[in-house]
Protein backbone atom coordinates (compact mmCIF):
# COMPACT_ATOMS: atom_id res chain seq x y z
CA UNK A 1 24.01 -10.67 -2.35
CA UNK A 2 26.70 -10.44 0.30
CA UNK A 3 25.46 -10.30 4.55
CA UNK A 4 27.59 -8.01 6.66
CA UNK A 5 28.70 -10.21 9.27
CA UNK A 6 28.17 -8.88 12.88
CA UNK A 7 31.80 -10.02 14.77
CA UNK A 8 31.91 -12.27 17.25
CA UNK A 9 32.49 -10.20 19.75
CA UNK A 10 28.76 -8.59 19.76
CA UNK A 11 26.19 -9.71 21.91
CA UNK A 12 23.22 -10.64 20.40
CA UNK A 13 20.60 -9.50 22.29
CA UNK A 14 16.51 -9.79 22.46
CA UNK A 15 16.02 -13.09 22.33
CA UNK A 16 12.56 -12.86 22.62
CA UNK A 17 12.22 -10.87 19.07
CA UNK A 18 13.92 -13.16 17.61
CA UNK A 19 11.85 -15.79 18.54
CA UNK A 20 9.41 -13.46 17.38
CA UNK A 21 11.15 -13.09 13.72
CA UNK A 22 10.97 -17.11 13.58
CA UNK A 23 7.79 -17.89 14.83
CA UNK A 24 6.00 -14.99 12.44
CA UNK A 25 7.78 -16.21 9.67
CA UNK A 26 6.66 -19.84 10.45
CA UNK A 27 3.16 -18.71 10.77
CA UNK A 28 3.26 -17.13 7.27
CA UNK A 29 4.58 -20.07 5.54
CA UNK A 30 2.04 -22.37 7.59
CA UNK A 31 -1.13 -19.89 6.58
CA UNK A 32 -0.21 -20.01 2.91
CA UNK A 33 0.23 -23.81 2.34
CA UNK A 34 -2.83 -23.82 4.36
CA UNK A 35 -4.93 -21.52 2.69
CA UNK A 36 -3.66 -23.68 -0.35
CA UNK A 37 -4.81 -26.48 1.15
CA UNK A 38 -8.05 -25.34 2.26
CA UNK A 39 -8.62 -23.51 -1.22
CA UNK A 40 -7.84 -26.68 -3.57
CA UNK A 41 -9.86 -28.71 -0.98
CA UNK A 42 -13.05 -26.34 -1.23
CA UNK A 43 -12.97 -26.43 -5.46
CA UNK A 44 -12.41 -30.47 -5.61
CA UNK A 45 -14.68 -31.34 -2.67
CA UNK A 46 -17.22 -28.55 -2.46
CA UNK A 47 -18.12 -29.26 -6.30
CA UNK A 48 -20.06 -25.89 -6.57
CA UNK A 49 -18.87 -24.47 -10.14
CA UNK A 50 -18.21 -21.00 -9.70
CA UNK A 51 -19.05 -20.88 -6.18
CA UNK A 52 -16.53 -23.12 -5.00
CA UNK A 53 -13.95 -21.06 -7.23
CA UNK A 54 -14.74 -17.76 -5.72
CA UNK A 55 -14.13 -19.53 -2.40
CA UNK A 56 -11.07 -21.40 -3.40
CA UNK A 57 -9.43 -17.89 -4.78
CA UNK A 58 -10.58 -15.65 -1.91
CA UNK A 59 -9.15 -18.44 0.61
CA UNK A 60 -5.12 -18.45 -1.03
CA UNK A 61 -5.36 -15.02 -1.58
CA UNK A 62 -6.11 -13.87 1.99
CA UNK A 63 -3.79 -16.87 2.82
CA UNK A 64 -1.28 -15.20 0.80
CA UNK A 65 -2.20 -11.66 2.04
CA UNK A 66 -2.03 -12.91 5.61
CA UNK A 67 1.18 -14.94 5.20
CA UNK A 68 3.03 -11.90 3.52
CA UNK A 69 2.06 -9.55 6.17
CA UNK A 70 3.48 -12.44 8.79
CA UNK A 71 6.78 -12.41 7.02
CA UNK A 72 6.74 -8.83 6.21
CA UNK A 73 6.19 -8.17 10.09
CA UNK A 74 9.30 -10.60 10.72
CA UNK A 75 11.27 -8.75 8.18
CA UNK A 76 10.89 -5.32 9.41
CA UNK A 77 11.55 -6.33 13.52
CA UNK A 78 15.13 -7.95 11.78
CA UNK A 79 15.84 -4.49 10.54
CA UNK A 80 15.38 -2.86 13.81
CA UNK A 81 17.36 -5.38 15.42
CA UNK A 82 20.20 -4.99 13.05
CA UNK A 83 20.27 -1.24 13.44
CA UNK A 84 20.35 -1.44 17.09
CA UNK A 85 23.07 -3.74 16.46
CA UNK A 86 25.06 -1.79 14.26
CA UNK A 87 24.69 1.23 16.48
CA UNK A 88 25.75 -0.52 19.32
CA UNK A 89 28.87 -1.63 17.79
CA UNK A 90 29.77 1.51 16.59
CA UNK A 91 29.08 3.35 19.92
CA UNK A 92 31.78 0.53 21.56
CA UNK A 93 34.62 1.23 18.75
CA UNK A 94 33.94 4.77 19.81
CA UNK A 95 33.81 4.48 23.49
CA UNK A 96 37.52 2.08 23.07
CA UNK A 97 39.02 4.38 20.55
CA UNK A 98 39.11 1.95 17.81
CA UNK A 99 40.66 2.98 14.54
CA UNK A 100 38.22 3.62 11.76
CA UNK A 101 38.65 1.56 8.99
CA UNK A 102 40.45 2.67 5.89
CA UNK A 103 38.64 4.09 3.29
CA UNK A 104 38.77 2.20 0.72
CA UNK A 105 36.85 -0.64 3.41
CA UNK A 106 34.56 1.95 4.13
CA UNK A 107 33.78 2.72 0.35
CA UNK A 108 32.79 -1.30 -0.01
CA UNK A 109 31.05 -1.30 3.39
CA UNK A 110 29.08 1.35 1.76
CA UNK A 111 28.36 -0.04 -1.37
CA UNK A 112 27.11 -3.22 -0.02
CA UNK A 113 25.16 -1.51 2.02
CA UNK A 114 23.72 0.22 -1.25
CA UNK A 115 23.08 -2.75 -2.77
CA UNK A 116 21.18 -3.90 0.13
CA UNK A 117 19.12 -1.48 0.27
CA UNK A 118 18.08 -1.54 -3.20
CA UNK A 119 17.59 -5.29 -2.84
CA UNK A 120 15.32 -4.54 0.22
CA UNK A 121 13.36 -1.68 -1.91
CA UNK A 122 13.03 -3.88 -4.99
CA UNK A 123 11.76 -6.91 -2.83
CA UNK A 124 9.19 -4.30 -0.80
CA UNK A 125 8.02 -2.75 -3.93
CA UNK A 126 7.22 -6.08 -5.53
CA UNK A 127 5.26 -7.11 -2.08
CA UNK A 128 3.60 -4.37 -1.84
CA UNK A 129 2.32 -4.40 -5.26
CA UNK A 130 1.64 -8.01 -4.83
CA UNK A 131 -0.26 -7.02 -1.94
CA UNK A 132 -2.80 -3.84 -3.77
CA UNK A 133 -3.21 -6.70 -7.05
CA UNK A 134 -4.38 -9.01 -4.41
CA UNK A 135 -6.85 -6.76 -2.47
CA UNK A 136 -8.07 -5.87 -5.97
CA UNK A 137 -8.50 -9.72 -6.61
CA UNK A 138 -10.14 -10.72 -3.29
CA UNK A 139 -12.64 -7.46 -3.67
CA UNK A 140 -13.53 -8.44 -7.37
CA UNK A 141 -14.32 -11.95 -6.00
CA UNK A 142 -16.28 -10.69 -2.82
CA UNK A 143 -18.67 -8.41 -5.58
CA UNK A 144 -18.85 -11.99 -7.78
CA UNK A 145 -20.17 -14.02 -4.69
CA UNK A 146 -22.23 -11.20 -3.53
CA UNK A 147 -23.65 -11.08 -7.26
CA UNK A 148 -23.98 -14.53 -7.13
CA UNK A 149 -25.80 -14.38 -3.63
CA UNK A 150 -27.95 -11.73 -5.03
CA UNK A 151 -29.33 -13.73 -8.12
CA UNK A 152 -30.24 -16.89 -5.78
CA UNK A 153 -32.29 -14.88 -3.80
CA UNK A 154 -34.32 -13.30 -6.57
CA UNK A 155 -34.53 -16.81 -8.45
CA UNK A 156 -35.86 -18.24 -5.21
CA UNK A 157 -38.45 -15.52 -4.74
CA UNK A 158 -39.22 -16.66 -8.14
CA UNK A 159 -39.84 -20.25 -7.57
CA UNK A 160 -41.60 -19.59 -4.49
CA UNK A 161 -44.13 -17.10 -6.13
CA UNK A 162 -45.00 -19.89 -8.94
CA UNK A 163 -45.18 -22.45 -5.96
CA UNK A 164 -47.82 -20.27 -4.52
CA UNK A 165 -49.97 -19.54 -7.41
């Protein structure tokens, strides 16, 4: 995968968004190795069977959910930034007269910017699938604890009716 290098001569500008790009990125990773953590620490500590699974896998997988939203939020305010940068230097060559480059460098500029872009699609499709089999995961689990919720409450109406007799 080869990166189009912005020259030297650009100014890189809102500083603020990219503090933004780092900082949401940093948040993702730290909500997934958390909700790791957490979610290990709730089966091994919690010690309720099926319970404490249903709890483990809802907590990584809305860590994961949360954390790849995070990063995909990062990724998308790096493409903005990168076409406002790329417009901006092609407004300047225009504005100075600059020679366009020949075409046979415009032919590879273009076909790395193909490749990109299928690299981009191929790496969105896969997160957003990764995204609908979660939500499918996490709402599966929510119906099992809710089942599970369900059942206690009719086996302790149970035990309290033969308490009372």
């Amino acid at each position: 995968m080869s990166m189009l290098n912005i020259p030297p001569t650009i100014e890189r500008r809102y500083p603020t968004l990219r503090f933004l790009v780092g900082f949401y990125k940093v948040v993702g990773v730290i909500v997934l190795a958390g909700s790791v953590i957490v979610g290990i620490y709730q089966l091994v500590a919690i010690r309720l069977g099926m319970l404490g699974f249903f709890a483990m896998l809802s907590t990584i997988l809305s860590g994961v959910a949360i954390g790849g939203l995070c990063w995909l939020v990062a990724e998308g305010i790096e493409v903005f930034m990168a076409i406002e940068e790329n417009t901006r230097m092609a407004a300047m060559n225009m504005r100075t007269g600059t020679a366009a480059p020949p075409a046979e460098d415009l032919k590879r500029l273009m076909q790395q910017m193909l490749e990109e872009q299928i690299n981009t699609n191929h790496r969105l499709d896969a997160l957003v699938n990764m995204l609908v089999a979660m939500r499918s995961n996490v709402s599966s689990g929510v119906q099992g604890i809710d089942a599970i919720a369900e059942s206690s409450k009719v086996m302790a109406t149970i035990l309290y009716r033969q308490n009372n007799k």
